[in-house]
C-alpha atoms as a PDB file:
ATOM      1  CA  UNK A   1       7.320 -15.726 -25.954  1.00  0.00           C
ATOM      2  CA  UNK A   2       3.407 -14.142 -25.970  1.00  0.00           C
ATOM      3  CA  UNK A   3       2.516 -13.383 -22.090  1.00  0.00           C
ATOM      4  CA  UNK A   4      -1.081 -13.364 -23.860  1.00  0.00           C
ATOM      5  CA  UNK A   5      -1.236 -17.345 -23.442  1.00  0.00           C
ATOM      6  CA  UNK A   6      -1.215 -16.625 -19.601  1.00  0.00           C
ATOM      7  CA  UNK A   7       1.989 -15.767 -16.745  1.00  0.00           C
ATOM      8  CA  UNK A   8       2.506 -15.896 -13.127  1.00  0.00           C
ATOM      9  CA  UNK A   9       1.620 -12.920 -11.160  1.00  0.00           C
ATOM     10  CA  UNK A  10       3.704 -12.566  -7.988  1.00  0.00           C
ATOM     11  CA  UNK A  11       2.867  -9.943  -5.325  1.00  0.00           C
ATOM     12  CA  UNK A  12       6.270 -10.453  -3.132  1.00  0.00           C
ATOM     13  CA  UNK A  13       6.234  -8.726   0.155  1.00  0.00           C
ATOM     14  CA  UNK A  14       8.043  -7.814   3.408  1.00  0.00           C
ATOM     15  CA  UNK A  15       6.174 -10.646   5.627  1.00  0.00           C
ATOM     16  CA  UNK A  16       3.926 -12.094   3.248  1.00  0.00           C
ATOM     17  CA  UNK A  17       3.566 -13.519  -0.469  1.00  0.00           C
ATOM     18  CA  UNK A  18       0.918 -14.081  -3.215  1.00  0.00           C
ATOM     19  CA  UNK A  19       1.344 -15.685  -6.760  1.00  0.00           C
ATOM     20  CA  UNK A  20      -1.464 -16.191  -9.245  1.00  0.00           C
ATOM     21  CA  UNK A  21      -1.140 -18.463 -12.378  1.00  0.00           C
ATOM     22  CA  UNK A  22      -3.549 -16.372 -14.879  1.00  0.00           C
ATOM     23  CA  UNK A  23      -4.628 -18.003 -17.980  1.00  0.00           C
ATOM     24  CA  UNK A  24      -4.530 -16.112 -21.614  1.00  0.00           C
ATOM     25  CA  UNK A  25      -8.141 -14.934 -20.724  1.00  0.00           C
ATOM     26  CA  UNK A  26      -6.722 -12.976 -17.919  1.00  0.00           C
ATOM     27  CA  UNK A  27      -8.678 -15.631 -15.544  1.00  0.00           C
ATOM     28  CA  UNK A  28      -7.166 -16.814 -12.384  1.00  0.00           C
ATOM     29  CA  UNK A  29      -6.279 -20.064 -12.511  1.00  0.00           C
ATOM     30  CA  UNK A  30      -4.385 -20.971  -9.187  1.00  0.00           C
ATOM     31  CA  UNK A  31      -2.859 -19.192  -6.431  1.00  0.00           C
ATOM     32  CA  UNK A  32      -0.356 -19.181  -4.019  1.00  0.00           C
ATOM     33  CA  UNK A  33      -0.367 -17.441  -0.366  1.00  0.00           C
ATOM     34  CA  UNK A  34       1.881 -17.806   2.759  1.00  0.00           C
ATOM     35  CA  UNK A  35       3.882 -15.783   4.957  1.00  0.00           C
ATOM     36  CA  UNK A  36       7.392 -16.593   2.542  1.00  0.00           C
ATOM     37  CA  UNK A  37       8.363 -12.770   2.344  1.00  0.00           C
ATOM     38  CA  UNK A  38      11.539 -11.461   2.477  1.00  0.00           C
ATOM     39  CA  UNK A  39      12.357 -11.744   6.035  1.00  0.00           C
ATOM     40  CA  UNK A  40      11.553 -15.295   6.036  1.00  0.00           C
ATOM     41  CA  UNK A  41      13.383 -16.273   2.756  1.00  0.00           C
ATOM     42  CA  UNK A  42      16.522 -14.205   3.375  1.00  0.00           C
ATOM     43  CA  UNK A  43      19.056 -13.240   0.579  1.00  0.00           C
ATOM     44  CA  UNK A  44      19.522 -16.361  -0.770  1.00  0.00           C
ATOM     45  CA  UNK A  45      16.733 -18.264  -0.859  1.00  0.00           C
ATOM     46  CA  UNK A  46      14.688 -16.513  -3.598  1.00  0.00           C
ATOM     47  CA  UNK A  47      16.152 -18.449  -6.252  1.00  0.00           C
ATOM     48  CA  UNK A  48      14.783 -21.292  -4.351  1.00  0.00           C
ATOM     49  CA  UNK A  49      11.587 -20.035  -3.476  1.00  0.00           C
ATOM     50  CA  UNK A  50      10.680 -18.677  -6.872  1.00  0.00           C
ATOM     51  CA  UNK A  51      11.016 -22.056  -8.100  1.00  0.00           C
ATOM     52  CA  UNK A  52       8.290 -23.088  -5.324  1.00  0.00           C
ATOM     53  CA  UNK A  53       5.761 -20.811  -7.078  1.00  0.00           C
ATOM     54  CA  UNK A  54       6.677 -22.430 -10.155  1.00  0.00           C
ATOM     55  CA  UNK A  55       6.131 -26.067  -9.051  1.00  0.00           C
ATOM     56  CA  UNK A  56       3.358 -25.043  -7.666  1.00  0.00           C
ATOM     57  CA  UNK A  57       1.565 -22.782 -10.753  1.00  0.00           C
ATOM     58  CA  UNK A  58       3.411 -24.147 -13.576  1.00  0.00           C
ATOM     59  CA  UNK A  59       6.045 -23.074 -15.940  1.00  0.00           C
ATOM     60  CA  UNK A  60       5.125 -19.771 -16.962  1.00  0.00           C
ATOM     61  CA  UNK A  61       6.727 -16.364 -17.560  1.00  0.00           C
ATOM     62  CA  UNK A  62       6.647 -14.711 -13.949  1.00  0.00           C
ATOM     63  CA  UNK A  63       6.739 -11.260 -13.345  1.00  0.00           C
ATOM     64  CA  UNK A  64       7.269 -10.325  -9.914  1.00  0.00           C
ATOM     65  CA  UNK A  65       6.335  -6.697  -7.673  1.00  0.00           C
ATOM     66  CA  UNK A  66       6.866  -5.455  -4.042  1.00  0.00           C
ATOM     67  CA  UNK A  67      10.229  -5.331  -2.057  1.00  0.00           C
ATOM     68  CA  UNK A  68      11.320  -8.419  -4.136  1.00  0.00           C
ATOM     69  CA  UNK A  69      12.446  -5.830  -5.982  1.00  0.00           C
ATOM     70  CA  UNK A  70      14.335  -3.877  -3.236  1.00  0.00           C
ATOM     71  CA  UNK A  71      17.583  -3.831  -1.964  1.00  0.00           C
ATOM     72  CA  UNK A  72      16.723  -6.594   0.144  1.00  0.00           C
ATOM     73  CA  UNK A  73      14.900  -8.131  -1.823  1.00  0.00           C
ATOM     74  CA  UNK A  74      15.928 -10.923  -4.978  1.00  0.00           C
ATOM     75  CA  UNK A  75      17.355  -8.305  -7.538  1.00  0.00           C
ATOM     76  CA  UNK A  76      17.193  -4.482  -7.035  1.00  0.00           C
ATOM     77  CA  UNK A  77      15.179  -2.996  -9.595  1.00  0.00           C
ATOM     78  CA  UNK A  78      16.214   0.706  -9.781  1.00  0.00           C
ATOM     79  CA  UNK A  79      13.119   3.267  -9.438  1.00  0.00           C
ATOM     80  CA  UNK A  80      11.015   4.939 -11.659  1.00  0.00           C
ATOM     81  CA  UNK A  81      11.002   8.641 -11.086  1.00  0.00           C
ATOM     82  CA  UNK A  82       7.617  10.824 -10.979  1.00  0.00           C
ATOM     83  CA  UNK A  83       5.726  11.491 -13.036  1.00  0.00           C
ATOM     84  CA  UNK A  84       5.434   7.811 -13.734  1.00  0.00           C
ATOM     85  CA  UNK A  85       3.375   5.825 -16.267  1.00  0.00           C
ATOM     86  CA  UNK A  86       2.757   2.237 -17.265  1.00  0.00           C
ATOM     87  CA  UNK A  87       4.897   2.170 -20.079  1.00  0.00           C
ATOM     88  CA  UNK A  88       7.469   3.726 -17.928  1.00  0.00           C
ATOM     89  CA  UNK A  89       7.128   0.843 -15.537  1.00  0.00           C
ATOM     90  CA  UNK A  90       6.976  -1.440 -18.568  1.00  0.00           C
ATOM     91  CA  UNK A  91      10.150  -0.430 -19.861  1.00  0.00           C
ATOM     92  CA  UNK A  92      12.323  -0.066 -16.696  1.00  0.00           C
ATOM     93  CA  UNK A  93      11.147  -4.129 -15.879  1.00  0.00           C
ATOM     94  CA  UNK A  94      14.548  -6.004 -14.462  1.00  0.00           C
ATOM     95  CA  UNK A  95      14.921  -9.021 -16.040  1.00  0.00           C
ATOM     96  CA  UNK A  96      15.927 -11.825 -14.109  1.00  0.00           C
ATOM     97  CA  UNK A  97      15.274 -14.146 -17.096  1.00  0.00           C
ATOM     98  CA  UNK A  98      15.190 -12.209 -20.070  1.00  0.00           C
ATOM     99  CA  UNK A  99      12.106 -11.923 -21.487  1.00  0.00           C
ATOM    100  CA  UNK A 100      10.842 -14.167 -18.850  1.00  0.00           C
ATOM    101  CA  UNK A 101      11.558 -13.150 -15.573  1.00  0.00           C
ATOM    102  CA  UNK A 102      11.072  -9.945 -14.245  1.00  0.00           C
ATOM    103  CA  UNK A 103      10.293  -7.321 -11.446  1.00  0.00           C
ATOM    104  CA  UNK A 104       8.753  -4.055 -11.774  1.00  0.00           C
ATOM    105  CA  UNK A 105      10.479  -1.038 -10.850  1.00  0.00           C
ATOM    106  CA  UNK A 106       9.208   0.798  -7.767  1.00  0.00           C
ATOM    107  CA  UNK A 107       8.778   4.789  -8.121  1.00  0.00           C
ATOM    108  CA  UNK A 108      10.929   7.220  -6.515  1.00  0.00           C
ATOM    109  CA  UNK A 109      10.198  11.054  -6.015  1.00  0.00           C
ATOM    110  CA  UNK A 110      13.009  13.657  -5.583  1.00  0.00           C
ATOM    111  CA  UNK A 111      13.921  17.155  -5.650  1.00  0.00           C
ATOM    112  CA  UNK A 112      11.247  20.145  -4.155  1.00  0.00           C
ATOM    113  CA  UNK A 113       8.522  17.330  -3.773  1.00  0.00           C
ATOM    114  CA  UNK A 114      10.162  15.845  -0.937  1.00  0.00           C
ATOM    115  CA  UNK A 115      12.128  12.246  -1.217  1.00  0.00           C
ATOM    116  CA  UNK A 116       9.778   9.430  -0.843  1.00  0.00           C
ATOM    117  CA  UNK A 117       9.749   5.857  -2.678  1.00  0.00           C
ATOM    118  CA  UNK A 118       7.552   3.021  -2.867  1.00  0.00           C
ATOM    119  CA  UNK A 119       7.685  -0.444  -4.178  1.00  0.00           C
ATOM    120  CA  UNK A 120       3.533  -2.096  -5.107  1.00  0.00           C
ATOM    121  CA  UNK A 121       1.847   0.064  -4.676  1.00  0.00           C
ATOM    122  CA  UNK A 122       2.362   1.150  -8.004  1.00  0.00           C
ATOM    123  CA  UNK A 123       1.038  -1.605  -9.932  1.00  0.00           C
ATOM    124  CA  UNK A 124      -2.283  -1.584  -7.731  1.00  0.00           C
ATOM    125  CA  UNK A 125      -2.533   2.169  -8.670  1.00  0.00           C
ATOM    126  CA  UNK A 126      -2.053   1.972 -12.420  1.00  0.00           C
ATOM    127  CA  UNK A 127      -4.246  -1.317 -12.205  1.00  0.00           C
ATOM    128  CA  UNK A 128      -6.988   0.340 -10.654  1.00  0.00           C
ATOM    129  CA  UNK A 129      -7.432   3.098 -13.145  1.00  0.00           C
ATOM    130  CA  UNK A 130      -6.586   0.661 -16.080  1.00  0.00           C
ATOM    131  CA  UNK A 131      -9.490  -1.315 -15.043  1.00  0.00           C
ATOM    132  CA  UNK A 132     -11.399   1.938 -14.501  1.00  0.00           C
ATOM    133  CA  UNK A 133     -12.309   1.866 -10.975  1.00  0.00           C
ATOM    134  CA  UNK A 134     -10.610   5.280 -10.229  1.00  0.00           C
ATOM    135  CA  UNK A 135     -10.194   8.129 -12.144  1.00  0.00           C
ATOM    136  CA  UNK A 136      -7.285   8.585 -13.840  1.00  0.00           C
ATOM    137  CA  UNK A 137      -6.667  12.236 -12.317  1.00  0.00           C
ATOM    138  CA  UNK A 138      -7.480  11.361  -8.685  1.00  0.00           C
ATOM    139  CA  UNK A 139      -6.087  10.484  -5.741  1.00  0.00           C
ATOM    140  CA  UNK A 140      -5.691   7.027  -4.056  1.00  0.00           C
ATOM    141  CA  UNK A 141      -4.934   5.862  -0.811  1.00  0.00           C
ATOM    142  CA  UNK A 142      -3.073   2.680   0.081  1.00  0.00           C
ATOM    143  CA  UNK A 143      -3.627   2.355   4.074  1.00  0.00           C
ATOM    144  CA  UNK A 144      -0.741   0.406   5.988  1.00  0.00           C
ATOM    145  CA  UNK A 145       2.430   0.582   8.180  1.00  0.00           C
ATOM    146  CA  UNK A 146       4.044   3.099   5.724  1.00  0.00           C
ATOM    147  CA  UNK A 147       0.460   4.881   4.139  1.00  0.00           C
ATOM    148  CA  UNK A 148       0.496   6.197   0.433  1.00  0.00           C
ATOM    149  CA  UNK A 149      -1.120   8.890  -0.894  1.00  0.00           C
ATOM    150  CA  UNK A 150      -0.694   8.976  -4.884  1.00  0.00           C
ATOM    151  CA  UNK A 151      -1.700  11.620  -6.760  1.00  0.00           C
ATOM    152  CA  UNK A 152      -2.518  10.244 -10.418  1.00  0.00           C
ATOM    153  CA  UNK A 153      -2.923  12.491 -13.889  1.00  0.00           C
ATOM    154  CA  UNK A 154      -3.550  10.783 -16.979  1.00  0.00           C
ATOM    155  CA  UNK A 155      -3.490   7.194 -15.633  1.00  0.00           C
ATOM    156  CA  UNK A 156       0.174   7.988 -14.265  1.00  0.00           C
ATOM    157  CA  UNK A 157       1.318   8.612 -10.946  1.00  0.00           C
ATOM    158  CA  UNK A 158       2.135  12.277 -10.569  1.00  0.00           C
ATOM    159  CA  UNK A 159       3.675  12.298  -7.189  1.00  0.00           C
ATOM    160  CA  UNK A 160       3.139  10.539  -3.998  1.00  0.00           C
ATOM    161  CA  UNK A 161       3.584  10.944  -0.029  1.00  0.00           C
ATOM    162  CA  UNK A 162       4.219   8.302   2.516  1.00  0.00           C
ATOM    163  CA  UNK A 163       2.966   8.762   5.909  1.00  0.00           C
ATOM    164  CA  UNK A 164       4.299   6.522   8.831  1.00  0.00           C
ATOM    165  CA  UNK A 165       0.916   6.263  10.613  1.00  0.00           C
ATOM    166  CA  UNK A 166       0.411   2.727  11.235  1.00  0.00           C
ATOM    167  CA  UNK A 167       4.167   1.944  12.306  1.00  0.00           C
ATOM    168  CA  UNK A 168       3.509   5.139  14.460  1.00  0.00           C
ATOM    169  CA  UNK A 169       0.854   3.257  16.320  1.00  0.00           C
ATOM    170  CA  UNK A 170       3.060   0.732  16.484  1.00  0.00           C
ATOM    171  CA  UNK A 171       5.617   2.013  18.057  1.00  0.00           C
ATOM    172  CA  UNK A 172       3.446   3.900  20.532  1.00  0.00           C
ATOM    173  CA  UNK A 173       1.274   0.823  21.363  1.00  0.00           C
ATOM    174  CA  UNK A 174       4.677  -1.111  22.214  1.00  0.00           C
ATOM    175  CA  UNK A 175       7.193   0.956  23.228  1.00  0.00           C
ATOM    176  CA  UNK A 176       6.046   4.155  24.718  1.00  0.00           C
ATOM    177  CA  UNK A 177       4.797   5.819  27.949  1.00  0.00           C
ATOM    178  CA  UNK A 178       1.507   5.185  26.047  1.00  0.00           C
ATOM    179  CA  UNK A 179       1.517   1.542  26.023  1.00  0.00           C
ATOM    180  CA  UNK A 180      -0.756   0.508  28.358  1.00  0.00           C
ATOM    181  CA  UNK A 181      -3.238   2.943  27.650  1.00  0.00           C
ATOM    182  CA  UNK A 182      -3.162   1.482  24.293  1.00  0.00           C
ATOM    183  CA  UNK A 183      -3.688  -1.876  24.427  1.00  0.00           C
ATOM    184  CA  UNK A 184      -7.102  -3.654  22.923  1.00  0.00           C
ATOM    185  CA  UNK A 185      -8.731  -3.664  19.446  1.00  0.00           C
ATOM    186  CA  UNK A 186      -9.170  -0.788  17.471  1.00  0.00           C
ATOM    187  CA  UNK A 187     -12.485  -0.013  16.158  1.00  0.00           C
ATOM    188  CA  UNK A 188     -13.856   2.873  14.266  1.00  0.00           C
ATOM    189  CA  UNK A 189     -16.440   3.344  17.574  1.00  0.00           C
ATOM    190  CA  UNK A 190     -16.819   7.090  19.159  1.00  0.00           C
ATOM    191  CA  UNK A 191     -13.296   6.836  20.830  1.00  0.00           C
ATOM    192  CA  UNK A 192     -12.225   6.968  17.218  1.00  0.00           C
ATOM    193  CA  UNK A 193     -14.395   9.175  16.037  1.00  0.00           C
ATOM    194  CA  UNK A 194     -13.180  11.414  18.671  1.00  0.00           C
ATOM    195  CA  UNK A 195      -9.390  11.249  17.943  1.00  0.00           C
ATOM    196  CA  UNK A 196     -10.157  12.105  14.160  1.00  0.00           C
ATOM    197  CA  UNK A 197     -12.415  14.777  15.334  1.00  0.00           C
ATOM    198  CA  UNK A 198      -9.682  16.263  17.433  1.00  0.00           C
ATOM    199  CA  UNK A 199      -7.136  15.932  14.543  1.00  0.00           C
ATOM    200  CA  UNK A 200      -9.290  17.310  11.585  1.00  0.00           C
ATOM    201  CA  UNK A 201      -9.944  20.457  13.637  1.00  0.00           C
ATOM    202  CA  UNK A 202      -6.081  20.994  13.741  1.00  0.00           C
ATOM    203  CA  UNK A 203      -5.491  20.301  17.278  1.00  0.00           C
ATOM    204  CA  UNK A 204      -1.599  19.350  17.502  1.00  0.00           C
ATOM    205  CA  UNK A 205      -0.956  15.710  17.150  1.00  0.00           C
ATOM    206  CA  UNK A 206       1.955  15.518  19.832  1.00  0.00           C
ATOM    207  CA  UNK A 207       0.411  17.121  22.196  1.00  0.00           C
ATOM    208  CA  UNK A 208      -3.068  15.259  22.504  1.00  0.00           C
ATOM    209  CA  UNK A 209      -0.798  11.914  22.132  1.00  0.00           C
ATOM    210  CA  UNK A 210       0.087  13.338  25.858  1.00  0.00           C
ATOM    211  CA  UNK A 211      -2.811  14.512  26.399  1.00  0.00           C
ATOM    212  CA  UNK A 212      -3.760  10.299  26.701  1.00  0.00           C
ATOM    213  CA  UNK A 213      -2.014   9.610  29.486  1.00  0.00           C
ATOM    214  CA  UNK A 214      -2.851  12.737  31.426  1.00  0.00           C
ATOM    215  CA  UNK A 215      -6.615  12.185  31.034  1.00  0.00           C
ATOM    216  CA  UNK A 216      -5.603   8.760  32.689  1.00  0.00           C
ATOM    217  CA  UNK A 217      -4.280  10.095  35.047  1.00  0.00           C
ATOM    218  CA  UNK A 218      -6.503  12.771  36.034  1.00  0.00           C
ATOM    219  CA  UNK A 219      -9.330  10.351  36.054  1.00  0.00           C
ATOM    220  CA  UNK A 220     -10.981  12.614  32.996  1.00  0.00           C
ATOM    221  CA  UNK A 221     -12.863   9.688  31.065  1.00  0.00           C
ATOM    222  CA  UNK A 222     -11.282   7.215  28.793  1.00  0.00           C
ATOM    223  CA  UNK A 223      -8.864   7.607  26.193  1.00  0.00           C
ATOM    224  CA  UNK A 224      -8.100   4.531  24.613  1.00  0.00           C
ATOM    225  CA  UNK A 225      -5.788   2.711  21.486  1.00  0.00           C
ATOM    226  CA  UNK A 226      -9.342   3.467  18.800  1.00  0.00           C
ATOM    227  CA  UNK A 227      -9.086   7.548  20.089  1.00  0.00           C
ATOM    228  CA  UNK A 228      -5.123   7.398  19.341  1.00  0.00           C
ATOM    229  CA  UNK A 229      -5.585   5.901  15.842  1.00  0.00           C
ATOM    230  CA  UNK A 230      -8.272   8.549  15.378  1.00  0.00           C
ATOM    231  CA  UNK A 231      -5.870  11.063  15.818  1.00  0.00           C
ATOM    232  CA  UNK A 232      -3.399   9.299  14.081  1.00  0.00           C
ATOM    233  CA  UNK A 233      -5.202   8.399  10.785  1.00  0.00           C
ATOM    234  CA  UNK A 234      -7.045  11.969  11.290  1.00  0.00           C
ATOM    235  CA  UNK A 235      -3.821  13.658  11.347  1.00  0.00           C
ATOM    236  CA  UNK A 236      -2.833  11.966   7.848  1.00  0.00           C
ATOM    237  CA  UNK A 237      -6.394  12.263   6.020  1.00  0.00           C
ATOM    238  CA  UNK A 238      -6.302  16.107   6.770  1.00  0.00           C
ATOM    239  CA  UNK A 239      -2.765  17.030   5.645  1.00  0.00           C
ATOM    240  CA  UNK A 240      -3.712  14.897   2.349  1.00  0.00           C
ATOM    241  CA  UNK A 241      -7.305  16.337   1.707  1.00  0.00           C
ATOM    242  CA  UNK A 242      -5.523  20.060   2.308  1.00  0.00           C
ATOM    243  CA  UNK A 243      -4.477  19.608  -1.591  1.00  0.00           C
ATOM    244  CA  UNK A 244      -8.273  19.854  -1.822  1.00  0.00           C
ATOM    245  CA  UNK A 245      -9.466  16.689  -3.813  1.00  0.00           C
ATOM    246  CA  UNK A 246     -13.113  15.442  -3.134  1.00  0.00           C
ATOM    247  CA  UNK A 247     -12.990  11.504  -3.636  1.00  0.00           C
ATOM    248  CA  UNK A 248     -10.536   9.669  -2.470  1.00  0.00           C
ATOM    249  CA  UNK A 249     -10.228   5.924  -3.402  1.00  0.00           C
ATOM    250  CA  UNK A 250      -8.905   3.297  -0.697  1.00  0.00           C
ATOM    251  CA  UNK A 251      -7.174   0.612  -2.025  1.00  0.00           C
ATOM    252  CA  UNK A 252      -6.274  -2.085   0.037  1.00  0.00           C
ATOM    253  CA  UNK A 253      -8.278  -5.081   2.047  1.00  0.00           C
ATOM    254  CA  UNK A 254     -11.220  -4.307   3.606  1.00  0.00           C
ATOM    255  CA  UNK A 255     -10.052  -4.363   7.148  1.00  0.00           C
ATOM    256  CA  UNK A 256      -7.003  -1.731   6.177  1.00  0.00           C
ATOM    257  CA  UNK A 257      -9.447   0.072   4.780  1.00  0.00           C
ATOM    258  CA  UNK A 258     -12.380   0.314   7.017  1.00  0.00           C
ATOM    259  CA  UNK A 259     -11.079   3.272   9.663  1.00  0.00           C
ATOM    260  CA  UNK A 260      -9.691   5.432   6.358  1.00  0.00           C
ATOM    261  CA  UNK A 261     -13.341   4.978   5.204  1.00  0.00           C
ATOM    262  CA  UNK A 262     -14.408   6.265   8.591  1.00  0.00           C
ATOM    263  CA  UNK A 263     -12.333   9.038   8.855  1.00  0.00           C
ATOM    264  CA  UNK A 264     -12.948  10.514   5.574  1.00  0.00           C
ATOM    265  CA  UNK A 265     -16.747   9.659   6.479  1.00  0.00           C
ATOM    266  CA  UNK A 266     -15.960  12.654   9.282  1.00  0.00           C
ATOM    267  CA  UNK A 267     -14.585  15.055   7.106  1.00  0.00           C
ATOM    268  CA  UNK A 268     -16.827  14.999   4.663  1.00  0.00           C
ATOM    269  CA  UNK A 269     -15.207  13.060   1.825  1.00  0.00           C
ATOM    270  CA  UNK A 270     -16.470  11.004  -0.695  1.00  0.00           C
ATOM    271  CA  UNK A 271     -14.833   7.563  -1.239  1.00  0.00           C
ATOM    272  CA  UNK A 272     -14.584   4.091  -3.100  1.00  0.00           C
ATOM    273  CA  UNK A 273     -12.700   1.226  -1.862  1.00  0.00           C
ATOM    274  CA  UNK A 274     -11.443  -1.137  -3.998  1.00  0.00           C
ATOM    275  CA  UNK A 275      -9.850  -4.667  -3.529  1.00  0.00           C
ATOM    276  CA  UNK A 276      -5.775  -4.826  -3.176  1.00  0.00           C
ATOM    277  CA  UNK A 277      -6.072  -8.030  -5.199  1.00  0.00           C
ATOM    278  CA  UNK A 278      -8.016  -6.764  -8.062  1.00  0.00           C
ATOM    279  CA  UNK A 279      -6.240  -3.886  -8.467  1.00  0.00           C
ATOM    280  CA  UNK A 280      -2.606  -5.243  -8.749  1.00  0.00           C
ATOM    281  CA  UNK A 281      -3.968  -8.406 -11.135  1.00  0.00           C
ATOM    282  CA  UNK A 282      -5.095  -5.569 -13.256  1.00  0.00           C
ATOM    283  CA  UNK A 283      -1.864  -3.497 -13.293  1.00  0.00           C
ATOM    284  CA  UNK A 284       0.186  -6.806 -13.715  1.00  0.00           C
ATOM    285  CA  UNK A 285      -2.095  -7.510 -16.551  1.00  0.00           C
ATOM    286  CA  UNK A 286      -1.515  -4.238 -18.462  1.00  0.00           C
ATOM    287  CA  UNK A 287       2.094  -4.466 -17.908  1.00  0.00           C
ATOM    288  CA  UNK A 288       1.838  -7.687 -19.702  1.00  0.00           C
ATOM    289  CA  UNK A 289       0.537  -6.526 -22.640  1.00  0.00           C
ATOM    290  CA  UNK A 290       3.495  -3.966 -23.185  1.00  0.00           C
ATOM    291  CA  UNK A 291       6.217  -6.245 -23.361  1.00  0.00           C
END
């Protein structure tokens, strides 16, 4: 079988999935997008489901990424550990179909580093460089529920932390003592600027969470949900920019991206932001060419 006369790209997601049928000049031909992740297709529909995409984009050799590949997913596809390169990935695909069928591995990270995992964002990372919008010793950002920040050295992924910022404002937006004062859009405006002000000069994120509601209280001016993703976001760009890299690049869609861009704007820091969708098309297509 020669994945060079085109495959099915599948980007398979907690909430959400994308499939692209790319022809043998690496062209997309057709795609798929809906809100058939995991949680809606359960443990035993993927078989099912997979066979949507390929009604839908033809019978092709699929290979899959994202929590499809988790424990909850349609087949657990063990981790990679750091350092981790494409032909690592390559080599560790699960096939579901030999040959055929398969999911990348995510990448794991253990020992003095500090635990951490991920599942996607790998293939955007190694696509990104392989298609040389990054360099391939610099650092990239994926901003989301669970943010990564991947540290990269010879087009590999050297090691990686996961910060918990946007399920952070989550939580706080929802469920906290916070909520009200946290309701309404969030905008990089001077409310945000603020928070990641506040945060980039070190001042203790727990505390001027408080510090929120007692300013509502007290009738001291307006603290709203943009100032607590300020100091949020703030919080993580500074403990990632203390391992003292100048560019950063943002992968991701442009509205994920947009307040990362704003907050490294404030401290100082170069970036690029690059399309999600180009990036992982590109890392899908270099793991192609390996098997």
């Amino acid at each position: 079988m020669n994945w060079r006369d085109g495959y099915i790209a599948v980007d398979w997601g907690t909430t959400n999935r994308r499939a692209f049928s790319i022809g043998g000049d690496g062209r997309v031909i057709d795609r798929l997008a809906d809100d058939r992740g995991l949680l809606a297709v359960g443990k035993d529909g993927f078989e099912a489901a997979a066979a949507e995409i390929i009604e839908k984009l033809g019978d092709r050799p699929m290979l899959l990424a994202g929590m499809v590949g988790s424990n909850r997913g349609w087949h657990e596809a063990p981790y990679v550990d750091c350092p981790a390169s494409a032909p690592a990935l390559a080599a560790a695909i699960h096939w579901i179909e030999p040959g055929r069928v398969g999911i990348v591995p995510g990448v794991c990270q253990r020992g003095v580093a500090g635990a951490d995992v991920m599942r996607g964002e790998e293939v955007q990372a190694i696509g990104a460089v392989a298609a040389g919008l990054v360099s391939p010793n610099g650092m990239l950002c994926h901003p989301g529920t669970h943010a990564k920040w991947l540290r990269m050295h010879g087009g590999g992924i050297a090691g990686f932390t996961t910060s918990m910022t946007g399920e952070m404002f989550s939580l706080l937006s929802r469920h906290s003592i916070l909520a009200d004062q946290l309701q309404g859009a969030v905008a990089a405006d001077e409310s945000f600027a603020a928070g990641v002000a506040d945060a980039l000069a070190g001042k203790e994120l727990l505390s001027a969470l408080f510090g929120i509601r007692a300013r509502w209280l007290l009738g001291e001016g307006k603290a709203d949900a943009s100032y607590a993703s300020g100091l949020l976001i703030g919080s993580d760009v500074r403990a990632a920019l203390d391992t003292g890299t100048s560019e950063v690049a943002l992968i991701g869609t442009p509205e994920l991206c947009a307040l990362y861009a704003a907050a490294l704007g404030i401290a100082g820091r170069e970036f690029v932001a690059i399309d999600g969708e180009t990036a992982f098309l590109a890392g899908i297509r270099l793991l192609t060419e390996m098997l």
